[in-house]
N, C-alpha and C. Protein backbone atom coordinates (compact mmCIF):
# COMPACT_ATOMS: atom_id res chain seq x y z
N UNK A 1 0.82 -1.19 0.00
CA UNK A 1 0.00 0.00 0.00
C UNK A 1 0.87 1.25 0.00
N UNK A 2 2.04 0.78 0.84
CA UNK A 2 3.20 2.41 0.97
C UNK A 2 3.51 2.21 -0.53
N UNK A 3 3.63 1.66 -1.33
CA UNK A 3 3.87 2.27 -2.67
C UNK A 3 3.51 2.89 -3.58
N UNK A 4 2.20 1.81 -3.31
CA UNK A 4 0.79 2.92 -4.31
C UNK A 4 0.81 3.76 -4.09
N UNK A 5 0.70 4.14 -2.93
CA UNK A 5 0.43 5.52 -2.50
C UNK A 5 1.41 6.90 -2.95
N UNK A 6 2.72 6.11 -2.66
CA UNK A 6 3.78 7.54 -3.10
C UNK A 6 3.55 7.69 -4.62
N UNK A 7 2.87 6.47 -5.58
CA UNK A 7 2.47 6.83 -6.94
C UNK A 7 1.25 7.22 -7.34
N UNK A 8 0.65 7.52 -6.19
CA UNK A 8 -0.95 8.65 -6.55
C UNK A 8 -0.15 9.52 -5.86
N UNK A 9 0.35 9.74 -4.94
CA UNK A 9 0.22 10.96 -4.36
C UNK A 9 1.87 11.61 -4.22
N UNK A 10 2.58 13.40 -4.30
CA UNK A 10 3.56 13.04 -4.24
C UNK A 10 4.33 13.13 -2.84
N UNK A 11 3.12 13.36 -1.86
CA UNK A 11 3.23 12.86 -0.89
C UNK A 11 2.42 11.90 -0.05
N UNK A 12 2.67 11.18 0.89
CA UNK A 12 1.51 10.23 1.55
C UNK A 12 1.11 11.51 2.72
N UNK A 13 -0.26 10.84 2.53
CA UNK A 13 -0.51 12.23 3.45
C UNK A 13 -0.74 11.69 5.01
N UNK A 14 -0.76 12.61 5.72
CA UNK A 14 -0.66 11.75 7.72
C UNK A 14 -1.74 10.78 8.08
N UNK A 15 -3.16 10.56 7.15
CA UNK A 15 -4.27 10.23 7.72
C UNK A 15 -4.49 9.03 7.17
N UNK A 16 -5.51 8.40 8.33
CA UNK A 16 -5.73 7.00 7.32
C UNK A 16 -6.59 7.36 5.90
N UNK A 17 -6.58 6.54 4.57
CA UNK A 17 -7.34 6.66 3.51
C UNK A 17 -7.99 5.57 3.31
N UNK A 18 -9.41 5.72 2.44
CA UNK A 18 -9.94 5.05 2.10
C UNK A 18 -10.45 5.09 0.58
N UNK A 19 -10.47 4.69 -0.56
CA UNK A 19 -11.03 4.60 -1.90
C UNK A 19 -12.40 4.11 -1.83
N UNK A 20 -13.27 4.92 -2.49
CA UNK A 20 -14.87 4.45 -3.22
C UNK A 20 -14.81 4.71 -4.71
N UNK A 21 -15.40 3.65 -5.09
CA UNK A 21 -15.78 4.00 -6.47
C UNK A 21 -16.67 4.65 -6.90
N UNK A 22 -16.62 5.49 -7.67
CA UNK A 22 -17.48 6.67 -8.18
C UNK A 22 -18.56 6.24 -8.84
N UNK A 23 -19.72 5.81 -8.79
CA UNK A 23 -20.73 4.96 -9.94
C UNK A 23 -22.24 6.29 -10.25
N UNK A 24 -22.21 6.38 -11.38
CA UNK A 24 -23.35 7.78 -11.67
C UNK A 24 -22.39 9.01 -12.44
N UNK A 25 -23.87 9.97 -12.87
CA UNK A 25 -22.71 11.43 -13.09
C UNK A 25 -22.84 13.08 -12.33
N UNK A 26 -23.10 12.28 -11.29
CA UNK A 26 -23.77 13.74 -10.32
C UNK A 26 -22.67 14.30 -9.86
N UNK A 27 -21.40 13.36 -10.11
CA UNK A 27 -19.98 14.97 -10.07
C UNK A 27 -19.59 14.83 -11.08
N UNK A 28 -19.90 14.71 -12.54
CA UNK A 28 -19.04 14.73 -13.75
C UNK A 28 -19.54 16.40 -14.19
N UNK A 29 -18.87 17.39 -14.53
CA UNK A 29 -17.33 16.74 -14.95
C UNK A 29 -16.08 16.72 -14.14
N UNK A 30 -16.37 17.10 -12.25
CA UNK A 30 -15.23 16.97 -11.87
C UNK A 30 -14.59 15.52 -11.57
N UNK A 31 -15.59 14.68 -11.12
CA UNK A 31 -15.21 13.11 -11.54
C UNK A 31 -16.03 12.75 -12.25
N UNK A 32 -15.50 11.74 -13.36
CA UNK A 32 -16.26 10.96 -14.28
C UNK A 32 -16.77 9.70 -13.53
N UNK A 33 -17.68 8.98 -14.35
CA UNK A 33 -18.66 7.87 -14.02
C UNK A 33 -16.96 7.21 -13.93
N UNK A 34 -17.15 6.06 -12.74
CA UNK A 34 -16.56 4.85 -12.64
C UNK A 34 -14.78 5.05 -12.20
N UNK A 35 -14.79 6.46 -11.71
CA UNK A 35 -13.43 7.14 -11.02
C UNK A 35 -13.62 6.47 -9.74
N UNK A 36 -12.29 5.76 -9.40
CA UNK A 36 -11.67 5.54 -8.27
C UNK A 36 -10.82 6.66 -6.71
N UNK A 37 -12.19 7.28 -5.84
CA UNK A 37 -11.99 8.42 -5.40
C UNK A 37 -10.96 8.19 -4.14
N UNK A 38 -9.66 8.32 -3.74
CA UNK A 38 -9.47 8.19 -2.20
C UNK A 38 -9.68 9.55 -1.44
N UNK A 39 -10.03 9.02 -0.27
CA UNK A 39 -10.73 9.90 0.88
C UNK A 39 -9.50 9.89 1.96
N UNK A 40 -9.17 11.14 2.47
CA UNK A 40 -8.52 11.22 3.68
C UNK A 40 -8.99 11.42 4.70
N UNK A 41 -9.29 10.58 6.42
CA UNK A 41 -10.34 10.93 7.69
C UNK A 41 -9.15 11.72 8.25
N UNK A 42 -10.35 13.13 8.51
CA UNK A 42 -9.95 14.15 8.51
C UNK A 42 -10.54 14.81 9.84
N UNK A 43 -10.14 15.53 10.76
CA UNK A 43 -11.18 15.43 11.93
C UNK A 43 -12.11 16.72 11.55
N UNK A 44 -11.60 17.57 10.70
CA UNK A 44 -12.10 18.95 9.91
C UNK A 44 -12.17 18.63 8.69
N UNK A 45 -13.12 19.36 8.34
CA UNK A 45 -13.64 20.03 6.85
C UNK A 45 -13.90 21.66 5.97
N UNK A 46 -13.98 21.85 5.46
CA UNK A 46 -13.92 23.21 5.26
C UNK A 46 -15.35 23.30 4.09
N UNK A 47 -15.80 24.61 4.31
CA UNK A 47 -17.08 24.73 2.87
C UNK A 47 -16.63 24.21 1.69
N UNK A 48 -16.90 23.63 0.72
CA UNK A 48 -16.80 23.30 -0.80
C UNK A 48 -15.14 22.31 -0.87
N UNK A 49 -15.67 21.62 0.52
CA UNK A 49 -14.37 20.53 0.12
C UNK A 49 -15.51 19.43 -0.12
N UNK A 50 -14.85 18.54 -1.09
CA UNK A 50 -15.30 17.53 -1.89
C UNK A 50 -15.08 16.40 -0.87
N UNK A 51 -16.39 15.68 0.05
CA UNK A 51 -16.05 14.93 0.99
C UNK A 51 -17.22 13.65 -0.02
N UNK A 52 -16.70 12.38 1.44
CA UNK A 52 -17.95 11.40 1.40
C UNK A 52 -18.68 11.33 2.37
N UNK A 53 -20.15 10.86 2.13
CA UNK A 53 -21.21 10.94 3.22
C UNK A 53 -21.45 10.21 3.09
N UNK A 54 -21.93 9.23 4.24
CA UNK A 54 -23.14 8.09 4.19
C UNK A 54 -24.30 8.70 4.74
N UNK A 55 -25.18 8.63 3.55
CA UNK A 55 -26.10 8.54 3.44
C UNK A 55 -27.27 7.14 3.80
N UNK A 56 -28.02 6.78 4.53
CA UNK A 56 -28.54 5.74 4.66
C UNK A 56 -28.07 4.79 4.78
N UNK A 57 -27.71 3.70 3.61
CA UNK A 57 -26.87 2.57 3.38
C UNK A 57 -25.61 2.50 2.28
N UNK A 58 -25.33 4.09 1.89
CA UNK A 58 -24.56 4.27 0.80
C UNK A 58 -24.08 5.49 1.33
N UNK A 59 -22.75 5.41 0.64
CA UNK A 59 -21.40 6.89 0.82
C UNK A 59 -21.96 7.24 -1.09
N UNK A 60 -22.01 8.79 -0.57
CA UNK A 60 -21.95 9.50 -1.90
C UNK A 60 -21.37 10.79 -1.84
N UNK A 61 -20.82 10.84 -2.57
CA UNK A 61 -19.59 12.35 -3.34
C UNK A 61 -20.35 13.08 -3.17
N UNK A 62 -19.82 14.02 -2.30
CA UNK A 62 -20.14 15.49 -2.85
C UNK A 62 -19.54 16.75 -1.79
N UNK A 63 -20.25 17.89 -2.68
CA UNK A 63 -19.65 19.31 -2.05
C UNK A 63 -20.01 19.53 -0.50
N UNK A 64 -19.62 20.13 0.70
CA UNK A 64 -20.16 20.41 1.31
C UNK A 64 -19.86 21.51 2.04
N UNK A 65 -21.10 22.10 2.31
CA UNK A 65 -21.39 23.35 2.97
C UNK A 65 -22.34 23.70 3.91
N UNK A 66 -21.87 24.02 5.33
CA UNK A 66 -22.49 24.24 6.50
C UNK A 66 -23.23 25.82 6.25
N UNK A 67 -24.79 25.90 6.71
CA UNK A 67 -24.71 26.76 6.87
C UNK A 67 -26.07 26.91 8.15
N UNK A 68 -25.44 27.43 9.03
CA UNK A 68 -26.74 27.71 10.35
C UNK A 68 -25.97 26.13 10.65
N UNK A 69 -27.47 25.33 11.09
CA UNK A 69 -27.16 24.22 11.95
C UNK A 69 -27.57 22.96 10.55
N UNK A 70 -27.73 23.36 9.43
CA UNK A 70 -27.59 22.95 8.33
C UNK A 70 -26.68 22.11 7.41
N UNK A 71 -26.30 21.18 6.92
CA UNK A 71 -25.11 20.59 6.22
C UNK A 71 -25.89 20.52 4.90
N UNK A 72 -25.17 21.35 3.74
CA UNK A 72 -25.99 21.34 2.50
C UNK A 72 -25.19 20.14 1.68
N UNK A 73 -25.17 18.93 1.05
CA UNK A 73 -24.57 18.44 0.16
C UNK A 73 -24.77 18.48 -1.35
N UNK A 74 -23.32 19.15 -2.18
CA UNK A 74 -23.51 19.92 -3.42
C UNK A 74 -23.14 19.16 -4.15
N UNK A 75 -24.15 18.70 -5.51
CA UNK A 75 -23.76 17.89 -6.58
C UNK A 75 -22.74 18.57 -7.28
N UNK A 76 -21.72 17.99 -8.18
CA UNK A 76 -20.95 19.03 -9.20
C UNK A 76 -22.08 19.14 -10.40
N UNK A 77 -23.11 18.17 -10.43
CA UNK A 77 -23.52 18.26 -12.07
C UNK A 77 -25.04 18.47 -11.63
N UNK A 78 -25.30 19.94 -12.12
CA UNK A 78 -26.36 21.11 -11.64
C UNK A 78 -27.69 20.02 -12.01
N UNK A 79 -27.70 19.48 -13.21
CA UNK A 79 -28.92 18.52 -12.80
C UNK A 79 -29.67 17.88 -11.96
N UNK A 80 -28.79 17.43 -10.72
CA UNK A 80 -28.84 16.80 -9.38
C UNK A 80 -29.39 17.91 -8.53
N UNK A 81 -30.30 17.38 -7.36
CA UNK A 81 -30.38 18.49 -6.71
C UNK A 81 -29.23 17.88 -5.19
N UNK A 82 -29.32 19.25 -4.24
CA UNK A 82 -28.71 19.17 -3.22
C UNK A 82 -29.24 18.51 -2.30
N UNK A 83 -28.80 17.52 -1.25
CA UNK A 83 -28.88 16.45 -0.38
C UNK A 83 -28.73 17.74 0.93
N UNK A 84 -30.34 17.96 1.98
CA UNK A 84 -29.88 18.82 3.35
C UNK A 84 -29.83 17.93 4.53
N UNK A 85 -28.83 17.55 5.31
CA UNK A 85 -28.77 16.86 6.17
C UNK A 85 -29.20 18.10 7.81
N UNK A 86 -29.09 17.32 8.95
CA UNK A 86 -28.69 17.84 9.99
C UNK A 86 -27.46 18.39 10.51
N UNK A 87 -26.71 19.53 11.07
CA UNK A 87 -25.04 19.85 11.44
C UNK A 87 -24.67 18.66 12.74
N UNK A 88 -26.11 18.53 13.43
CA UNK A 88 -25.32 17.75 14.97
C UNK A 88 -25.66 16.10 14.33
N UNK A 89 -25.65 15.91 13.08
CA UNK A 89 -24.71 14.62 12.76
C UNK A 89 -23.79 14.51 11.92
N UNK A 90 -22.67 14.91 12.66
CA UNK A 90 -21.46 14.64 12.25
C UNK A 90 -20.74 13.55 11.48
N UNK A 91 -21.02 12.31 11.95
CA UNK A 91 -20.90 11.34 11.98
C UNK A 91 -20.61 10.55 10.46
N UNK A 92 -22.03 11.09 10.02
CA UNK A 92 -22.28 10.83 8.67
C UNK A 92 -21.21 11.55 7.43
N UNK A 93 -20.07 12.19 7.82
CA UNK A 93 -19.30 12.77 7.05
C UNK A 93 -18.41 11.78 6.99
N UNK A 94 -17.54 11.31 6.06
CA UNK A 94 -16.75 10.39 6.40
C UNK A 94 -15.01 11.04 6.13
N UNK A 95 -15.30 12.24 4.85
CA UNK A 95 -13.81 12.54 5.35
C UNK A 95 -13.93 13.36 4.07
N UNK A 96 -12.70 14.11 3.45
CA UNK A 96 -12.09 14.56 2.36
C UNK A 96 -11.38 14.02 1.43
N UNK A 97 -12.00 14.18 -0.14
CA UNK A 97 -11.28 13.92 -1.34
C UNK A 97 -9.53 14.81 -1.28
N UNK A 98 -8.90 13.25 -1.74
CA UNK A 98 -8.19 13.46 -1.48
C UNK A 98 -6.82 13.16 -2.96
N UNK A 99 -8.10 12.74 -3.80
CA UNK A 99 -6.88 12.01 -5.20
C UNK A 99 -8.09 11.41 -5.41
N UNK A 100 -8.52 11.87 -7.37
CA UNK A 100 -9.26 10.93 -8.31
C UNK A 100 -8.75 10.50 -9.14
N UNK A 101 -9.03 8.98 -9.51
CA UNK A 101 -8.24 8.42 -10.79
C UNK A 101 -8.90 7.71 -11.60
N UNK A 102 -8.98 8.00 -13.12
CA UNK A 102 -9.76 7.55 -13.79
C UNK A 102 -9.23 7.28 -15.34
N UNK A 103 -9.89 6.51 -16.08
CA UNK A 103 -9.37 6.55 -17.54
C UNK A 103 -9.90 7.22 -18.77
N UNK A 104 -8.82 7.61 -19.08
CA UNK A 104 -9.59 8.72 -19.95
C UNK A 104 -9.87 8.07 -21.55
N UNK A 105 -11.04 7.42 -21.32
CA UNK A 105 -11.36 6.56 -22.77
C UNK A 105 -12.56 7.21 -23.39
């Protein structure tokens, strides 16, 4: 894994990571359908960082932005609408994009 890593990234970064696969096009065009996303757990987040959420029984991509006691989750592809969660569940954030990789066919 220490190898892969120094060849996605050109540094390894301090946190544990995790990869999901990207399936749909509700962030294309910043990830394409079937991109391999890794996530860094992060104990912070910032507005319009590209995190994963679980949602229900599924983690899905997207933007996010607090606002009030609000967590807005932002599709990249304006077709989609925005996902409004609760702020005092935290929980459900799972971390920050951190490296996408995909083929460009």
């Amino acid at each position: 894994m220490e190898d892969l890593l120094k060849y996605a990234f050109d540094h390894v970064p301090p946190n544990k990571l995790f990869m999901l696969y990207c399936k749909g096009t509700f962030m294309k065009p910043l990830i394409p359908d079937k991109s391999l996303v890794t996530f860094a757990r992060k104990p912070t987040f910032e507005n319009a960082d590209l995190t994963a959420v679980l949602t229900d029984d599924e983690a899905t991509k997207k933007h996010v932005k607090l606002v009030g006691n609000k967590v807005i989750l932002i599709p990249e592809n304006n077709d989609y609408d925005s996902i409004f969660l609760r702020r005092d569940m935290p929980e459900k954030i799972l971390r920050k994009a951190v490296h996408v990789e995909y083929d460009i066919q």
